[in-house]
C-alpha atoms as a PDB file:
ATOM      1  CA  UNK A   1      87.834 108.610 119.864  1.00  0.00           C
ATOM      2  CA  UNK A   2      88.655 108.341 115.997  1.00  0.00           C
ATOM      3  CA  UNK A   3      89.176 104.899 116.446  1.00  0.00           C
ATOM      4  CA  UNK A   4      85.924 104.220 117.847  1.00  0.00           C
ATOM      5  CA  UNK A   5      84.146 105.833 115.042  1.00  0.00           C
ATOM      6  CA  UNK A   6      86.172 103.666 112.768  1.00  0.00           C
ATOM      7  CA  UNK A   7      84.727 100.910 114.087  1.00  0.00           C
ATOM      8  CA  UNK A   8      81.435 101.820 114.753  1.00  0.00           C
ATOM      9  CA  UNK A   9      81.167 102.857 110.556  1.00  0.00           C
ATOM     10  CA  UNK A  10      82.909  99.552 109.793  1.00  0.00           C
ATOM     11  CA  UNK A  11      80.382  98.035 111.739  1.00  0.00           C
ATOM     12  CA  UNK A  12      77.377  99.252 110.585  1.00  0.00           C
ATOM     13  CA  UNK A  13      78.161  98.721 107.040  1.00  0.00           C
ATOM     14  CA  UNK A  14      79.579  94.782 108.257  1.00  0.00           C
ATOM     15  CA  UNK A  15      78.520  91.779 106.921  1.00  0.00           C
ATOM     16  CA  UNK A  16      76.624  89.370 109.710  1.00  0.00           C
ATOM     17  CA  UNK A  17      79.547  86.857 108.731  1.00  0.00           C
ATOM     18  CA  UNK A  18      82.851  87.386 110.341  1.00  0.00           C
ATOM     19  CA  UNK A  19      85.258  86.452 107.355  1.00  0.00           C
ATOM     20  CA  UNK A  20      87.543  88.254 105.895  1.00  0.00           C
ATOM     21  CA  UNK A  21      85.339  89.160 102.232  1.00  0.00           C
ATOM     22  CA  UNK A  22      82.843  90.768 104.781  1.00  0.00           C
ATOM     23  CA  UNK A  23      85.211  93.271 106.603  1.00  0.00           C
ATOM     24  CA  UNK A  24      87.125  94.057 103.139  1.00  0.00           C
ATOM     25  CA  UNK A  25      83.303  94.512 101.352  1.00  0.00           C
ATOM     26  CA  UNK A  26      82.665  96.857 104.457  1.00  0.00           C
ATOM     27  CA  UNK A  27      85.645  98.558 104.064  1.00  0.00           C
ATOM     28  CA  UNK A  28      84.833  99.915 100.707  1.00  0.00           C
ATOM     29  CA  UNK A  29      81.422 100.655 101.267  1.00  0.00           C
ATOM     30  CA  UNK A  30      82.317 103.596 103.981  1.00  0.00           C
ATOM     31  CA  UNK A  31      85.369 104.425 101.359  1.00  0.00           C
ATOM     32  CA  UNK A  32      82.395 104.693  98.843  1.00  0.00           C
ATOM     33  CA  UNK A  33      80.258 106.656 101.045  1.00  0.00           C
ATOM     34  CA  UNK A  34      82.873 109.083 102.452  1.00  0.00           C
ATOM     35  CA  UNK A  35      84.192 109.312  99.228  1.00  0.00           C
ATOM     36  CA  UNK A  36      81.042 110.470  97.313  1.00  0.00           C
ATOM     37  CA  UNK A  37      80.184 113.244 100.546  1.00  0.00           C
ATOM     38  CA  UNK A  38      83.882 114.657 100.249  1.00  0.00           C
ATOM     39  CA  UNK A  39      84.394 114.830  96.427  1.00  0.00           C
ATOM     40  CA  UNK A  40      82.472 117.389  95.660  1.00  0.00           C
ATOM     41  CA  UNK A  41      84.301 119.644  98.400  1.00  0.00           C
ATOM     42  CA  UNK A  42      87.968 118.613  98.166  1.00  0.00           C
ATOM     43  CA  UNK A  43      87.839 116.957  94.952  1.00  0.00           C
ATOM     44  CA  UNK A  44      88.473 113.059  94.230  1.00  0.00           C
ATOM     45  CA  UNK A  45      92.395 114.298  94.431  1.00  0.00           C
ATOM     46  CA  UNK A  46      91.849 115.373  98.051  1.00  0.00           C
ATOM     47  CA  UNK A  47      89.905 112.532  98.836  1.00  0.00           C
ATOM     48  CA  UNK A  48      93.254 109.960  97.676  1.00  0.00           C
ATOM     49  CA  UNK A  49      95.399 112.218  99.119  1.00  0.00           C
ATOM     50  CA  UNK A  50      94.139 112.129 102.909  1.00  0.00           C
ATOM     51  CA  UNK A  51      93.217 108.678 102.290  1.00  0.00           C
ATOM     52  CA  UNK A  52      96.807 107.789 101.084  1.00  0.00           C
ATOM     53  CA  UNK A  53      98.331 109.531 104.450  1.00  0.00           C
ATOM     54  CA  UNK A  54      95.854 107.656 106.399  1.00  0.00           C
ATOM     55  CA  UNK A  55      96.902 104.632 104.945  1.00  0.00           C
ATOM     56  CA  UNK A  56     100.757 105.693 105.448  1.00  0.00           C
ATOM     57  CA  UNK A  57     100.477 106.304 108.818  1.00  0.00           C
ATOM     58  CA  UNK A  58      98.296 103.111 109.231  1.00  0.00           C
ATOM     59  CA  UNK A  59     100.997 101.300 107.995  1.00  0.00           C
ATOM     60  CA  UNK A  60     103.210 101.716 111.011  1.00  0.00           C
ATOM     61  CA  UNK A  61     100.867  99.512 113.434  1.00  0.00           C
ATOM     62  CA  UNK A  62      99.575  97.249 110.418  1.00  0.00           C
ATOM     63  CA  UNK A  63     102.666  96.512 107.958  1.00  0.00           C
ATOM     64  CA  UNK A  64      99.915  94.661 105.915  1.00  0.00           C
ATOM     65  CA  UNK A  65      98.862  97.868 104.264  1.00  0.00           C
ATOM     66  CA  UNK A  66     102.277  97.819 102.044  1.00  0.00           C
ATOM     67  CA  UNK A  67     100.331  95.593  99.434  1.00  0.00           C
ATOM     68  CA  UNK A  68      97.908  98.109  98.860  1.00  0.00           C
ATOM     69  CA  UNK A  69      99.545 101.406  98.958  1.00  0.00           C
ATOM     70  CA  UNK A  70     100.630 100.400  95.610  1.00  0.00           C
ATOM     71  CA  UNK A  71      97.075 101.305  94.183  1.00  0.00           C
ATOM     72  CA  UNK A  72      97.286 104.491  95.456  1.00  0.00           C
ATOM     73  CA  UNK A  73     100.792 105.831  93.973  1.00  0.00           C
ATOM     74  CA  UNK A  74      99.039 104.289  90.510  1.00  0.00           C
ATOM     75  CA  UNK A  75      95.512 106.289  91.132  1.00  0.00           C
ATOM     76  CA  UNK A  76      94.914 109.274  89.448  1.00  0.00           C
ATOM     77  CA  UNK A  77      91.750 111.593  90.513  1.00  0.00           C
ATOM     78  CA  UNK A  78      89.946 110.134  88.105  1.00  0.00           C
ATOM     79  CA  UNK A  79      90.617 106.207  89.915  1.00  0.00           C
ATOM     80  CA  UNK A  80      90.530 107.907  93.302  1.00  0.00           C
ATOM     81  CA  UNK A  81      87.415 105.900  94.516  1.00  0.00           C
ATOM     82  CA  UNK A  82      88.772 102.669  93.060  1.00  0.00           C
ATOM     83  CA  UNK A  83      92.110 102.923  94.309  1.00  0.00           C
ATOM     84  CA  UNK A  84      90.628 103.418  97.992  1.00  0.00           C
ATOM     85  CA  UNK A  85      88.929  99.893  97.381  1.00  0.00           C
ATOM     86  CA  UNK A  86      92.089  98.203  96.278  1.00  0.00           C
ATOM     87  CA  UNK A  87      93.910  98.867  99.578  1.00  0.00           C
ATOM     88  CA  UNK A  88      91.006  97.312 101.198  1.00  0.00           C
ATOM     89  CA  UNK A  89      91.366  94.092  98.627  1.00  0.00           C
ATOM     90  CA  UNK A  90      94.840  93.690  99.117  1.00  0.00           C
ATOM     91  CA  UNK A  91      93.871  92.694 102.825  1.00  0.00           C
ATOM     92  CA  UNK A  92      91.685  89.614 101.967  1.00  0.00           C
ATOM     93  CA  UNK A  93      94.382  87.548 102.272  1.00  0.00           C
ATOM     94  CA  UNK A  94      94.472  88.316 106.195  1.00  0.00           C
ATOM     95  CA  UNK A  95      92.059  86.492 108.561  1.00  0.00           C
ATOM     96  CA  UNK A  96      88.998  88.392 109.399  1.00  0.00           C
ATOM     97  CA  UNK A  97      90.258  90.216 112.406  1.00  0.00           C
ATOM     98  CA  UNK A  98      93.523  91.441 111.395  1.00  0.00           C
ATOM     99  CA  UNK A  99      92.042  93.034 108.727  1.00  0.00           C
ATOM    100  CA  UNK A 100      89.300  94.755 110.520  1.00  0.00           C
ATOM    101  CA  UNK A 101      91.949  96.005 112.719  1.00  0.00           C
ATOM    102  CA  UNK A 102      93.801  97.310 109.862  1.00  0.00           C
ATOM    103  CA  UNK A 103      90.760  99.124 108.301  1.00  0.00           C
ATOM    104  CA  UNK A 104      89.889 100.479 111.341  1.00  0.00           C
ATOM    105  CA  UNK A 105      92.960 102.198 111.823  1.00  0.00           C
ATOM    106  CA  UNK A 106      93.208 103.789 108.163  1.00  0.00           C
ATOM    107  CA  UNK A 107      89.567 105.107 108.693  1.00  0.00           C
ATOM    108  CA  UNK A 108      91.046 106.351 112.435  1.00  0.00           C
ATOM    109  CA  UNK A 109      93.995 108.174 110.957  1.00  0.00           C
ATOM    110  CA  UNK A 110      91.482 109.508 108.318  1.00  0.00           C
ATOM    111  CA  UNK A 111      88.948 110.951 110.421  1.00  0.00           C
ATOM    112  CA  UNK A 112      91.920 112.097 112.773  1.00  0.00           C
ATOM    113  CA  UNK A 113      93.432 114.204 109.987  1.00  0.00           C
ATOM    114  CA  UNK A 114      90.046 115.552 109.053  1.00  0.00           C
ATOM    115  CA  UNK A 115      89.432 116.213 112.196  1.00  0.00           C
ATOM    116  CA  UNK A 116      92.874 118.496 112.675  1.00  0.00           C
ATOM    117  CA  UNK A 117      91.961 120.241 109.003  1.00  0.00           C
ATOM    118  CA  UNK A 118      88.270 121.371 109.518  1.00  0.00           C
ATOM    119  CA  UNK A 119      87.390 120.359 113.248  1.00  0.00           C
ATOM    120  CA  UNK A 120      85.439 117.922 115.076  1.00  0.00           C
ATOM    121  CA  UNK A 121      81.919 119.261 114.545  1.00  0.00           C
ATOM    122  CA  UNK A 122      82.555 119.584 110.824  1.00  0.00           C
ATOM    123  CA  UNK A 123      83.841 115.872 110.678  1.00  0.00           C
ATOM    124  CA  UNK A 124      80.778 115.261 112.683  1.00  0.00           C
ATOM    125  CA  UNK A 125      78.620 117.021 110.302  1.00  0.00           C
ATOM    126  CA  UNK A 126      80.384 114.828 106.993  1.00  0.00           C
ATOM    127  CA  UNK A 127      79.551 111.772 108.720  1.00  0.00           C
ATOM    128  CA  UNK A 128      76.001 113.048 109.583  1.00  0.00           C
ATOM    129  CA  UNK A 129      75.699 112.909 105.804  1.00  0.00           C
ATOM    130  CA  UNK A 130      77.797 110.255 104.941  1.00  0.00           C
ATOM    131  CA  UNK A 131      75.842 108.172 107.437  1.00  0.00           C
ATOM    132  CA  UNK A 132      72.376 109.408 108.273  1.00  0.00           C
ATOM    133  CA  UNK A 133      70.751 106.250 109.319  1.00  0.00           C
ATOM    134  CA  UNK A 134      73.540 106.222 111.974  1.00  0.00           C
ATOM    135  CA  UNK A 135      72.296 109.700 113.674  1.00  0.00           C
ATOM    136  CA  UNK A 136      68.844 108.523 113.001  1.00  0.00           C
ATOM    137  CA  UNK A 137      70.171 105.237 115.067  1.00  0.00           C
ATOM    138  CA  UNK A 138      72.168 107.024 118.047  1.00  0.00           C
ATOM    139  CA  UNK A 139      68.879 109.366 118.569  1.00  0.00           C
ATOM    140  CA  UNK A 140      66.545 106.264 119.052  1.00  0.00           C
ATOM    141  CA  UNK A 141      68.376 104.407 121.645  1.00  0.00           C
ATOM    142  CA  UNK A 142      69.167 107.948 123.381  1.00  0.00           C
END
């Protein structure tokens, strides 16, 4: 289930062009936004720290993501949102849809972890604000 929302927010904030810049831009954009709705209740700290475990466990599947762990054992709380970004840049040397696959699976783990910490209808609620135009979306085509 995790992994499906993965890819649905990697999706809606995709480029129409299926290269590699586009699923590395998207990547970072829904870092960005989950980034700025957690912050402010776990701190930037918090943020890094689930996102680096995310990443870790990632790595098992998608050995790919050793490049960019890097960022995160430099980040400090202060770099938290940029070091999130510079996972996602050390996959642009990939092709497109091994590093989709990759990014879907740190945001899986992510939302996974989340989802054992607060529960599934809190996680649902974060993305609800992280992403409103996607409720918005899922209520029209219901």
């Amino acid at each position: 289930m995790q992994l499906e929302a993965a890819r649905l927010l990697l999706g809606y904030e995709g480029s129409p062009a299926d290269d590699t810049a586009g699923e590395v831009a998207a990547a970072e954009r829904v870092y960005a936004r989950l980034f700025d709705c957690l912050a402010p209740i776990i701190g930037p700290a918090g943020v890094l720290a689930l996102f680096l475990r995310s990443a870790k466990l990632a790595r098992a599947d998608h050995p790919d993501l050793d490049a960019g762990l890097g960022a995160f054992r430099e980040g400090t709380s202060k770099s938290a949102l940029d070091a999130g970004a510079k996972l996602f840049r050390s996959l642009s040397s990939l092709d497109p849809s091994p590093a989709a696959a990759a990014s879907a699976s740190v945001y899986a783990k992510f939302l996974g972890l989340l989802a054992t910490l607060i529960g599934e209808r809190l996680v649902d609620q974060l993305l609800s604000k992280a992403f409103p135009e996607l409720g918005a979306a899922s209520q029209e085509s219901e």
